[in-house]
C-alpha atoms as a PDB file:
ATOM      1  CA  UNK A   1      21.785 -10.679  22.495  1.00  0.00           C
ATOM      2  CA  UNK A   2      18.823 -11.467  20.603  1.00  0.00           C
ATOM      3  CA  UNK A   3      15.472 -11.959  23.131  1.00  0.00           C
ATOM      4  CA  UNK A   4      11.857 -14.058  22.426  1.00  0.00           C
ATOM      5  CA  UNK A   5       9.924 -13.650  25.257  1.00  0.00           C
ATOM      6  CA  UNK A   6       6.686 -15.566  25.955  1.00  0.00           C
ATOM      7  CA  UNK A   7       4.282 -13.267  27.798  1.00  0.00           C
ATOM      8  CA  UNK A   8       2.088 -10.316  27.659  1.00  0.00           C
ATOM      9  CA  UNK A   9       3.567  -7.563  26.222  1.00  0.00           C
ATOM     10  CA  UNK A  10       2.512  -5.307  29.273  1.00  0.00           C
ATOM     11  CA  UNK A  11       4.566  -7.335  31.337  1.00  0.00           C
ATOM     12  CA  UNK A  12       7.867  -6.980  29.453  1.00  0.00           C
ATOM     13  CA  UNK A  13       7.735  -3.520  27.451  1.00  0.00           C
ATOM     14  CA  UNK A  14       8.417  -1.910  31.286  1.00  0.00           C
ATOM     15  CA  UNK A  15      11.618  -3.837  31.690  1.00  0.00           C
ATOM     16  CA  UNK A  16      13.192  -2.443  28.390  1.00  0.00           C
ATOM     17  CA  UNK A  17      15.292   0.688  28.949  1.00  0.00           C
ATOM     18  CA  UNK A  18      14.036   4.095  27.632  1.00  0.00           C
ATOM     19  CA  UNK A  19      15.698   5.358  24.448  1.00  0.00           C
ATOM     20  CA  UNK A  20      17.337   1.786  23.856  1.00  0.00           C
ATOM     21  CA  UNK A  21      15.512   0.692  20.509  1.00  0.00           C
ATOM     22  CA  UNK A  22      16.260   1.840  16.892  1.00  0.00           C
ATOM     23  CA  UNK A  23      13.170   0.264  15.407  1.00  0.00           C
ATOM     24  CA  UNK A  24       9.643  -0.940  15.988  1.00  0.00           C
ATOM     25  CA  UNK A  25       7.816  -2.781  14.303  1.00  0.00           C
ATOM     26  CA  UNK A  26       4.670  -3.815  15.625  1.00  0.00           C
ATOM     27  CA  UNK A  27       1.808  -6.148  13.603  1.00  0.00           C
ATOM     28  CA  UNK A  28      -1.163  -6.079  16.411  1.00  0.00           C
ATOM     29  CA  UNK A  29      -4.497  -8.091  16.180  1.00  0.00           C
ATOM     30  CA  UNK A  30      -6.496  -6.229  13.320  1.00  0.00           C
ATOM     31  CA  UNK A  31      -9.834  -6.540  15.483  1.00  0.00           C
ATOM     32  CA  UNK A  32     -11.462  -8.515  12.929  1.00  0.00           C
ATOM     33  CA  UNK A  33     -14.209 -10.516  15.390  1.00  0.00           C
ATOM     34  CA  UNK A  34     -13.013 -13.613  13.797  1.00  0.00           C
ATOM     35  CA  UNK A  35     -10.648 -16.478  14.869  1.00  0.00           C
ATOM     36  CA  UNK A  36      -7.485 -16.069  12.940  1.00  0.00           C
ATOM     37  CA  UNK A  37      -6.631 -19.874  12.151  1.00  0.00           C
ATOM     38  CA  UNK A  38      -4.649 -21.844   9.337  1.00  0.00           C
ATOM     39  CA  UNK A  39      -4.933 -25.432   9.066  1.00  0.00           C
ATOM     40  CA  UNK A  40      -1.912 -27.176   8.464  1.00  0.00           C
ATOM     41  CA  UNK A  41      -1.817 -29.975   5.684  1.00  0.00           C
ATOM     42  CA  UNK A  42       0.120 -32.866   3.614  1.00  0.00           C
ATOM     43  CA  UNK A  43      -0.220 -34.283   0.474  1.00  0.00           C
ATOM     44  CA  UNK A  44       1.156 -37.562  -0.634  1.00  0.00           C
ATOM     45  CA  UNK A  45       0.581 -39.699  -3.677  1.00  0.00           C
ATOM     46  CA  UNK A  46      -2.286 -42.175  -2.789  1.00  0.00           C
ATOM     47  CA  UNK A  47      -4.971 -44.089  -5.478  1.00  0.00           C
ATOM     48  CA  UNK A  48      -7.693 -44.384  -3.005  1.00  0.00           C
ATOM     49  CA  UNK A  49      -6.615 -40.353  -1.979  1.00  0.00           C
ATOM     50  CA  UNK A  50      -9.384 -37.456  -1.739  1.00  0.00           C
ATOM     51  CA  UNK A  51      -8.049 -35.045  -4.405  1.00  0.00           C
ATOM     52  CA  UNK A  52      -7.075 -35.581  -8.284  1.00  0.00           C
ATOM     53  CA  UNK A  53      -3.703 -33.595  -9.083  1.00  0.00           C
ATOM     54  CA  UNK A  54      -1.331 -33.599 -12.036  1.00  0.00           C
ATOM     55  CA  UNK A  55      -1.940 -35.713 -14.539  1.00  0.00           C
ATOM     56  CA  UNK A  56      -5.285 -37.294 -13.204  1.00  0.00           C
ATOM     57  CA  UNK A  57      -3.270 -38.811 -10.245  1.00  0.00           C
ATOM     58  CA  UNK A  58      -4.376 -39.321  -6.836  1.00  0.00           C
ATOM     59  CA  UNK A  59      -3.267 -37.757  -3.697  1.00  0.00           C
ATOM     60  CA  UNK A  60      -4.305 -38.025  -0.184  1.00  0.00           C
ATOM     61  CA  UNK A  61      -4.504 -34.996   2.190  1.00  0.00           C
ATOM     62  CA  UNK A  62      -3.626 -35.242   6.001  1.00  0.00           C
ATOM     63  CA  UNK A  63      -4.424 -32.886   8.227  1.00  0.00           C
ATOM     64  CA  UNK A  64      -1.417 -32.232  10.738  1.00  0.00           C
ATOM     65  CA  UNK A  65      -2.820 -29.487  12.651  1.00  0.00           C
ATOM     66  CA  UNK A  66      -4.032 -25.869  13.101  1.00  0.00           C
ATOM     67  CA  UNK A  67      -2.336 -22.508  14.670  1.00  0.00           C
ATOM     68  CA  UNK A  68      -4.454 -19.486  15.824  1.00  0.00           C
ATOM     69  CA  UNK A  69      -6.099 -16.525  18.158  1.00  0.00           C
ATOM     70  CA  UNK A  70      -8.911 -15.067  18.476  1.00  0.00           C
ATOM     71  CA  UNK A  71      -8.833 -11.501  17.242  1.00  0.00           C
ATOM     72  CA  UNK A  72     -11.546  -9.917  19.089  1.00  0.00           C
ATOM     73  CA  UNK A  73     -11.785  -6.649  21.385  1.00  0.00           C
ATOM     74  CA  UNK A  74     -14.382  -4.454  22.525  1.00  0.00           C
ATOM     75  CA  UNK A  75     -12.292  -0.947  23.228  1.00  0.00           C
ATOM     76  CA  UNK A  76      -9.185  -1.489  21.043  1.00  0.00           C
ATOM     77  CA  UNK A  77      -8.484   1.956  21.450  1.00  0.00           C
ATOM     78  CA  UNK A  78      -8.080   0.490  25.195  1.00  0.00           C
ATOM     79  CA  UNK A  79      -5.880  -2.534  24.516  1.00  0.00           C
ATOM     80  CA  UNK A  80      -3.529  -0.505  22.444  1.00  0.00           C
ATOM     81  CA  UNK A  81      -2.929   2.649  24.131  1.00  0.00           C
ATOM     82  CA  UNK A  82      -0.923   1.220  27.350  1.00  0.00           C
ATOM     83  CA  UNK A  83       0.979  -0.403  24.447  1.00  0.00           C
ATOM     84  CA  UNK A  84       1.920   2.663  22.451  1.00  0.00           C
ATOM     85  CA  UNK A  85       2.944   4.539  24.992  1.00  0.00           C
ATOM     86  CA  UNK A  86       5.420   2.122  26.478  1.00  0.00           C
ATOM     87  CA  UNK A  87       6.762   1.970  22.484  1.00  0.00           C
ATOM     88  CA  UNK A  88       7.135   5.387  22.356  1.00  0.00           C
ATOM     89  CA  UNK A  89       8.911   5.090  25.836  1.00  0.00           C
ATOM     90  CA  UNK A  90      11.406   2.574  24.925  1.00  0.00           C
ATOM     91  CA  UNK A  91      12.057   4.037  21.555  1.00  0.00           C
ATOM     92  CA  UNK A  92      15.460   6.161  20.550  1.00  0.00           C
ATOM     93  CA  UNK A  93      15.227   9.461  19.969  1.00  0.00           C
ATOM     94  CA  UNK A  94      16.539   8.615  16.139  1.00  0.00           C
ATOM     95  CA  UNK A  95      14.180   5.603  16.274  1.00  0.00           C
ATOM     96  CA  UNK A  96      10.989   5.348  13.644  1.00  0.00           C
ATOM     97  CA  UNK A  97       7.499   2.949  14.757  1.00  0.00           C
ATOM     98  CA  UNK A  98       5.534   1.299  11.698  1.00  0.00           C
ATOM     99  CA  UNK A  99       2.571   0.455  12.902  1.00  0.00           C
ATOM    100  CA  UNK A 100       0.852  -2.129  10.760  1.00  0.00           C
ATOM    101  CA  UNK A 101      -2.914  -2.334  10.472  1.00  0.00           C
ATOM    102  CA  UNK A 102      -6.019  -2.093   8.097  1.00  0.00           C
ATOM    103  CA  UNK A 103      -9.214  -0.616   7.523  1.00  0.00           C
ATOM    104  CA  UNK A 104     -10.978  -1.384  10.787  1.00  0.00           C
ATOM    105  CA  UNK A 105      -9.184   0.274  13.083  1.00  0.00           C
ATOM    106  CA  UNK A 106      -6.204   2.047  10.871  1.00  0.00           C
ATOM    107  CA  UNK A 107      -8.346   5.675  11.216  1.00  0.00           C
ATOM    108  CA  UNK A 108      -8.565   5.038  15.125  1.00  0.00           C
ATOM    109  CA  UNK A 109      -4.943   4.386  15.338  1.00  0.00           C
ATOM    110  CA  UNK A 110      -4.331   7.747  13.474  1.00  0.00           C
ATOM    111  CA  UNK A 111      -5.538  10.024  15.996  1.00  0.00           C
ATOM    112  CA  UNK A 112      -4.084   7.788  18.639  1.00  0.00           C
ATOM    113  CA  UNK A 113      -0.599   8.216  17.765  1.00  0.00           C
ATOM    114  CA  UNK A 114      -0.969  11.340  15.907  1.00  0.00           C
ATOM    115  CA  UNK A 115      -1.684  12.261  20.027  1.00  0.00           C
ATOM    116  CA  UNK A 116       1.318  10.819  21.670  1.00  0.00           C
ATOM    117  CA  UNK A 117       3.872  10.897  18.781  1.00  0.00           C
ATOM    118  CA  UNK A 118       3.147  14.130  17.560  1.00  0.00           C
ATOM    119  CA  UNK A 119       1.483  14.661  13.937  1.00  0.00           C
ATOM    120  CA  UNK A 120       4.382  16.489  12.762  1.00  0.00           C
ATOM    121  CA  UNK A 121       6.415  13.438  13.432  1.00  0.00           C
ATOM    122  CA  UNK A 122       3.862  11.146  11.258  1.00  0.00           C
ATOM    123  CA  UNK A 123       6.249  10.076   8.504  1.00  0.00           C
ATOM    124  CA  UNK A 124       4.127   8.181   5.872  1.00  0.00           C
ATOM    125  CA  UNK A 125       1.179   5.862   5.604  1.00  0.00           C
ATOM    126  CA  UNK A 126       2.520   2.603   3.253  1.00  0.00           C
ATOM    127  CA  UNK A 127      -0.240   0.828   1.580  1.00  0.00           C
ATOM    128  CA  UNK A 128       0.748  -2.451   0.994  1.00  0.00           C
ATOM    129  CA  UNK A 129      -1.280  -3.831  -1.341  1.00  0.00           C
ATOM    130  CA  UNK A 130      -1.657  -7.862  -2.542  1.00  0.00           C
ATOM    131  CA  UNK A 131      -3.954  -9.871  -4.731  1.00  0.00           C
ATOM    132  CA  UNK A 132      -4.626 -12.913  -3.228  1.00  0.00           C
ATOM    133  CA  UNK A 133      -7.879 -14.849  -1.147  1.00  0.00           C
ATOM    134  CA  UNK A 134     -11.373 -14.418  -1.212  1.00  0.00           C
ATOM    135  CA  UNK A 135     -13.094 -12.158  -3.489  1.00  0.00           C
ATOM    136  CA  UNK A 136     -16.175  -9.927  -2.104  1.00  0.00           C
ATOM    137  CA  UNK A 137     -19.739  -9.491  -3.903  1.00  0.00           C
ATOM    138  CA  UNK A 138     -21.495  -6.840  -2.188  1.00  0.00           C
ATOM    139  CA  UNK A 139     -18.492  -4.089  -1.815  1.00  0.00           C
ATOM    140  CA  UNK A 140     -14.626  -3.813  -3.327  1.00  0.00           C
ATOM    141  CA  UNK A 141     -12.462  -6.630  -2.190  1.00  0.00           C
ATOM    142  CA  UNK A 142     -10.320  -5.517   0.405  1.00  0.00           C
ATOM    143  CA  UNK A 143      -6.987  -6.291  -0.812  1.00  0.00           C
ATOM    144  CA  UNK A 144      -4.430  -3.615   1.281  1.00  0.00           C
ATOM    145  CA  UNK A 145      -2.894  -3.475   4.360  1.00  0.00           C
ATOM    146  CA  UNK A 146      -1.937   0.202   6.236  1.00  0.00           C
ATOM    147  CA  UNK A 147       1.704   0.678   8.003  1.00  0.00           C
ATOM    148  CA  UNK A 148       1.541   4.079   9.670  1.00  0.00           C
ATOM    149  CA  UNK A 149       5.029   5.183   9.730  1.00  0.00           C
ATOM    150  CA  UNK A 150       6.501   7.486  12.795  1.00  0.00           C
ATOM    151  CA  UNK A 151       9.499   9.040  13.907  1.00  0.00           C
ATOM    152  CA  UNK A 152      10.547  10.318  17.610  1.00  0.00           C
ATOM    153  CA  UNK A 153      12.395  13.375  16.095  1.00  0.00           C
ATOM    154  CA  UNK A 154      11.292  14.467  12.791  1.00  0.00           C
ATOM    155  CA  UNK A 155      14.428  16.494  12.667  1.00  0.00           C
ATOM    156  CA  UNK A 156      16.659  13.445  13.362  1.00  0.00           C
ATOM    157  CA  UNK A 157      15.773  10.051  12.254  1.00  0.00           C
ATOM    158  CA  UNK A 158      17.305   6.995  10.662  1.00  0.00           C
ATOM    159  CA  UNK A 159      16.504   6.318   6.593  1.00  0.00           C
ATOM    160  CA  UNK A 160      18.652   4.472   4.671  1.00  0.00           C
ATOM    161  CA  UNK A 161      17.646   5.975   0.918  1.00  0.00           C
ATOM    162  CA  UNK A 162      20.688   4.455  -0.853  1.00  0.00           C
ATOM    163  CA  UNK A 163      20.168   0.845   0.478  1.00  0.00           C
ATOM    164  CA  UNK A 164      16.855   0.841  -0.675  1.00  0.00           C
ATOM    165  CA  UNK A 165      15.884  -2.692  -2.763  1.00  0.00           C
ATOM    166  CA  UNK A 166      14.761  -1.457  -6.072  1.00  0.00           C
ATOM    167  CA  UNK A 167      11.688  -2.556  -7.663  1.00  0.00           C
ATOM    168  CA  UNK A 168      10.942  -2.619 -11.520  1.00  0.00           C
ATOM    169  CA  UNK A 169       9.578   0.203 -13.862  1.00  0.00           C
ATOM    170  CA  UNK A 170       5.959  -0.655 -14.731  1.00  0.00           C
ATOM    171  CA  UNK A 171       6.760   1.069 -17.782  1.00  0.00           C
ATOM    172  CA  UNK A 172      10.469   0.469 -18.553  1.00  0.00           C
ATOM    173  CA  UNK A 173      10.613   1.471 -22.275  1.00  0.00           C
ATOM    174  CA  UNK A 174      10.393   5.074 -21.162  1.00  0.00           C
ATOM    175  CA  UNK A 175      13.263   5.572 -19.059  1.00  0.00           C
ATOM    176  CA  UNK A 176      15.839   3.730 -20.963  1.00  0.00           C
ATOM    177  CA  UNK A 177      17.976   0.624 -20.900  1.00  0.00           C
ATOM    178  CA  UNK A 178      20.521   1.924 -17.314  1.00  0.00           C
ATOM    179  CA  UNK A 179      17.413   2.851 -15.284  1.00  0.00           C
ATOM    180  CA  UNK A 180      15.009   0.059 -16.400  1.00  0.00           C
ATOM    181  CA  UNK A 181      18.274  -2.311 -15.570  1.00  0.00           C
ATOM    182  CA  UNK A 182      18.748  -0.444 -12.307  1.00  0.00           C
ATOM    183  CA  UNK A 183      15.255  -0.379 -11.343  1.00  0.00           C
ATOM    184  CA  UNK A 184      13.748   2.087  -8.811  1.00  0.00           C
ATOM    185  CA  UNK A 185      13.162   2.945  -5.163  1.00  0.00           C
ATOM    186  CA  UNK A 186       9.923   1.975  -3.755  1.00  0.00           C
ATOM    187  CA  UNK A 187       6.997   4.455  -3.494  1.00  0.00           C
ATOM    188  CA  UNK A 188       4.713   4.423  -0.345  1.00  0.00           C
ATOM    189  CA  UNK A 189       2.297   1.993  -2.268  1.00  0.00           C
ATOM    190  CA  UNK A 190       4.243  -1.500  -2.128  1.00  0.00           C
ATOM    191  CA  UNK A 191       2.704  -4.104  -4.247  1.00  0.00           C
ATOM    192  CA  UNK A 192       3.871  -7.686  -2.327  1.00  0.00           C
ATOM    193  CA  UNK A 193       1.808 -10.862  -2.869  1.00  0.00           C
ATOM    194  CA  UNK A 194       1.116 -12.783   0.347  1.00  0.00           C
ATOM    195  CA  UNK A 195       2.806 -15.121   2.070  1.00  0.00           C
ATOM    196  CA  UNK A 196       1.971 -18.416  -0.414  1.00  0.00           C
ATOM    197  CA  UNK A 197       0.086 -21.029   1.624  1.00  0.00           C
ATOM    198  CA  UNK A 198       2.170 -23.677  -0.601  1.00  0.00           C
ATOM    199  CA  UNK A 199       5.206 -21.639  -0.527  1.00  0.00           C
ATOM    200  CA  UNK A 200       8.657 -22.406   1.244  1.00  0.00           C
ATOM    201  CA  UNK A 201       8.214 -19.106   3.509  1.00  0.00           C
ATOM    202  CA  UNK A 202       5.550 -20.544   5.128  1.00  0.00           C
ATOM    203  CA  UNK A 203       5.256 -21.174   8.725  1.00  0.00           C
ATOM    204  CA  UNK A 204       1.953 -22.530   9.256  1.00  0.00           C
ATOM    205  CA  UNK A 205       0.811 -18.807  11.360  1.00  0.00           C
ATOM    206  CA  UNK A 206      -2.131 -17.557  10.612  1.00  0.00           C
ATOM    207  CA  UNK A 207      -0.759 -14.014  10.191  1.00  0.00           C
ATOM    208  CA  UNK A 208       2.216 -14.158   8.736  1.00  0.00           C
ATOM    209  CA  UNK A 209       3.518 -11.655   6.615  1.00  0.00           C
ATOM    210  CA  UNK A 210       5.867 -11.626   3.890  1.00  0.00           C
ATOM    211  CA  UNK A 211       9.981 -11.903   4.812  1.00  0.00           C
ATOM    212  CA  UNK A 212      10.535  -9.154   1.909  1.00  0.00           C
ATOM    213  CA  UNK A 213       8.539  -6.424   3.656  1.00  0.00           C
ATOM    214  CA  UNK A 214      10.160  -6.352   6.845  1.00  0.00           C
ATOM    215  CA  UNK A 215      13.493  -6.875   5.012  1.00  0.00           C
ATOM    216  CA  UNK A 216      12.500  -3.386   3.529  1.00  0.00           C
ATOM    217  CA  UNK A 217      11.414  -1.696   7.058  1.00  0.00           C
ATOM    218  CA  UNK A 218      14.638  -2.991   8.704  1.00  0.00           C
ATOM    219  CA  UNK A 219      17.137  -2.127   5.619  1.00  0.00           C
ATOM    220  CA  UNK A 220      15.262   1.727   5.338  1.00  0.00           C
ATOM    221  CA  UNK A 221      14.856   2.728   8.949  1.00  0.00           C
ATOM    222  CA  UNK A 222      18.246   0.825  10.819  1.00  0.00           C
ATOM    223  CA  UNK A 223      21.719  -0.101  10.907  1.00  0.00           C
ATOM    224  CA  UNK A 224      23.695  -3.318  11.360  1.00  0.00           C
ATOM    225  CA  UNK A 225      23.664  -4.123  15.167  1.00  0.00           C
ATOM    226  CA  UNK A 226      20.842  -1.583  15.721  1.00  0.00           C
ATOM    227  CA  UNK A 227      18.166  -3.034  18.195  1.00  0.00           C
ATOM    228  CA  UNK A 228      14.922  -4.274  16.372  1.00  0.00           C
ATOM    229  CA  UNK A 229      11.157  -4.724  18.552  1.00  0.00           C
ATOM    230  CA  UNK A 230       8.161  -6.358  17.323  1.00  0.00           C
ATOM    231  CA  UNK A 231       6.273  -6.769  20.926  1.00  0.00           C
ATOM    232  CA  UNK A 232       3.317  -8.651  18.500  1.00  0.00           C
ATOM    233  CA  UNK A 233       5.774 -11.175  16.977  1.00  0.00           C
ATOM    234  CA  UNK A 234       3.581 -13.825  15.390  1.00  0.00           C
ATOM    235  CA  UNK A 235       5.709 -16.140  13.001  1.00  0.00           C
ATOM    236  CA  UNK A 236       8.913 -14.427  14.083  1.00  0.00           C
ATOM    237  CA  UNK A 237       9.151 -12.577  10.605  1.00  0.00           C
ATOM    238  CA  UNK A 238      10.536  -9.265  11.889  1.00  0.00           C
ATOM    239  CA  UNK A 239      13.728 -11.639  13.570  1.00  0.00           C
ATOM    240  CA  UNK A 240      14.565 -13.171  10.728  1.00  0.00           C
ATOM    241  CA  UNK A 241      14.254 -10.025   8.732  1.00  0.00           C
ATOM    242  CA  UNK A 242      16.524  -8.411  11.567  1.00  0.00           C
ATOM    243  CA  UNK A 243      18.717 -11.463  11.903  1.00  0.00           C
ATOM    244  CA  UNK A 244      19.410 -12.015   7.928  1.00  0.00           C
ATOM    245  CA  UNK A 245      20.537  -7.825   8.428  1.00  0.00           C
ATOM    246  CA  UNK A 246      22.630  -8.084  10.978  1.00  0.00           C
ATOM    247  CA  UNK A 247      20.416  -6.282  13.539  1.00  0.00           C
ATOM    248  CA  UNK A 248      19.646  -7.570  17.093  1.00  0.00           C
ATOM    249  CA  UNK A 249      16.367  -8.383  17.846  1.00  0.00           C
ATOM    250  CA  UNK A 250      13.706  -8.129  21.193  1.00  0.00           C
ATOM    251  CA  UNK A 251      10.637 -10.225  20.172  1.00  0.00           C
ATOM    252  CA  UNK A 252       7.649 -10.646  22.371  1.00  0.00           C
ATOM    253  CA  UNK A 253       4.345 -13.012  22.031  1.00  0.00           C
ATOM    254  CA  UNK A 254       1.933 -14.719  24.081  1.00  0.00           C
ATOM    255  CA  UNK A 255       0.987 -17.386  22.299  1.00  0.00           C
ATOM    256  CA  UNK A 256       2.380 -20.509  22.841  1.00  0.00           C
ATOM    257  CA  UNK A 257       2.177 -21.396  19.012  1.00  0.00           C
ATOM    258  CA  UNK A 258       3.939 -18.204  17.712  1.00  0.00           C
ATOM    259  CA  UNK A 259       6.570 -19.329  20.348  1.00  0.00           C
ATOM    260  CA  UNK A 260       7.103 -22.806  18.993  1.00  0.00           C
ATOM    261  CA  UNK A 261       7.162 -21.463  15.120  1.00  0.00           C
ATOM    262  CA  UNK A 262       9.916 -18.998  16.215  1.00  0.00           C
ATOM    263  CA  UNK A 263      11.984 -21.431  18.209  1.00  0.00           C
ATOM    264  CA  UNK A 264      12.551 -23.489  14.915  1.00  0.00           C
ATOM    265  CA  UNK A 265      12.512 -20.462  12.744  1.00  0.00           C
ATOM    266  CA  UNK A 266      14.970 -18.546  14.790  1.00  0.00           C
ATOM    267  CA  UNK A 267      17.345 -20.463  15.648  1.00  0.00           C
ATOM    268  CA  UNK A 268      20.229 -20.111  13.119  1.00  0.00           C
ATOM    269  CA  UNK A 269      20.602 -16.603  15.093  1.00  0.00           C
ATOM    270  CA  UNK A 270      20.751 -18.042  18.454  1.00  0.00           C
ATOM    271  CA  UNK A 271      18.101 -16.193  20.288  1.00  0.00           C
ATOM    272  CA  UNK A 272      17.566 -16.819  24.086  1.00  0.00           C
ATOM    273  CA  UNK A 273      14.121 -17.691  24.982  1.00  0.00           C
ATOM    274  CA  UNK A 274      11.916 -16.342  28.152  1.00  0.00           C
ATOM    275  CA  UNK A 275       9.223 -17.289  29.785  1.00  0.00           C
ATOM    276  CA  UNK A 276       8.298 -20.667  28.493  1.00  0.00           C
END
């Protein structure tokens, strides 16, 4: 049965059995100090409109709302330690973690689950890196994310090499016409534009991250009807990712927004809602 819960993580991670999931996934607040927010907009064709588009014509631009948190914490060492620990709990003993995160806090989270997973059982750190916003003056644009990638049993553990997606050669004159064709398997540097603010994918949440990256996680580290978590669920990307693969899903948030987003994006997979 696929699960969306609507409450504090802490309250439902004790409820899951021990050993029972084959993959987390987990996208927590980045402890940015800011408000995490996206407006949500229309345009329509209008002469007396605000904006000129195409063509010189007029459109008009209506505001239809706004999703988002506040991303804010004073110890998040704190906040995500009860957290971890409860993932590690719940998680099969074949079962990897990605942990996604960035430069504020990804050296913190390190040594925090180097110390309950083990550092021999730290798999990889992905950078996934975009090209998109805002571009900084004073110091290097930040444009990467970090997914620290662990394993319960470094001896034992689930990865899917030959159902890999395949990604072009940058440079596909030197390996020949087959492999150039055939493309190859993805590095631990994954190059993935955001999620478009125009584009179809889009939800509206303010965090959303892009359906092809968690189609990669869930393809590489489970197996059809394999038990997916994301206990930070936001839009609801890693149960459609898990739903499109024919995994089952456990997704917990408590915001009321991510909720509604995941009701309508979810619900070709038939997930049972709780708490709301």
């Amino acid at each position: 049965m696929n699960r969306v819960y609507f409450a504090d993580n802490l309250q439902v991670l004790p409820t899951v059995p021990a050993g029972s999931v084959d993959l987390i996934y987990v996208d927590p607040p980045f402890n940015t100090g800011l408000v995490q927010r996206r407006t949500r907009t229309r345009t329509s064709r209008d002469a007396a409109g605000d904006r000129t588009g195409f063509a010189g014509h007029r459109y008009r631009t209506d505001v239809l709302g706004a999703l988002g948190f506040a991303d804010t914490f004073d110890d998040y060492a704190r906040f995500i330690w009860p957290r971890m620990v409860q993932a590690h709990r719940v998680l099969a003993n074949t079962g990897t973690l990605y942990f996604h995160i960035d430069y504020r806090e990804v050296h913190y989270c390190k040594v925090l689950l180097d110390r309950l997973f083990g550092r021999e059982n730290f798999l990889n750190e992905v950078i996934w890196a975009y090209d998109y916003g805002a571009r900084a003056r004073r110091r290097w644009p930040a444009k990467h994310d970090n997914i620290l990638v662990y394993v319960k049993n470094r001896r034992r553990y689930t990865f899917n090499y030959e159902d890999l997606d395949r990604v072009p050669y940058r440079a596909p004159g030197l390996v020949g016409p087959e492999k150039a064709a055939l493309g190859k398997t993805p590095t631990d540097t994954w190059f993935q534009t955001i999620v478009s603010p125009t584009g179809r994918e889009k939800t509206g949440y303010p965090t959303q991250k892009p359906l092809a990256i968690l189609q990669r996680i869930v393809r590489a580290s489970s197996n059809p009807g394999d038990l997916v978590l994301d206990f930070f669920a936001g839009s609801g990307t890693t149960g459609e990712a898990a739903g499109l693969l024919h995994r089952r899903f456990l997704l917990v948030d408590d915001n009321s927004a991510a909720i509604d987003v995941m009701r309508r994006r979810l619900a070709r997979f038939g997930p049972t809602f709780f708490g709301d």
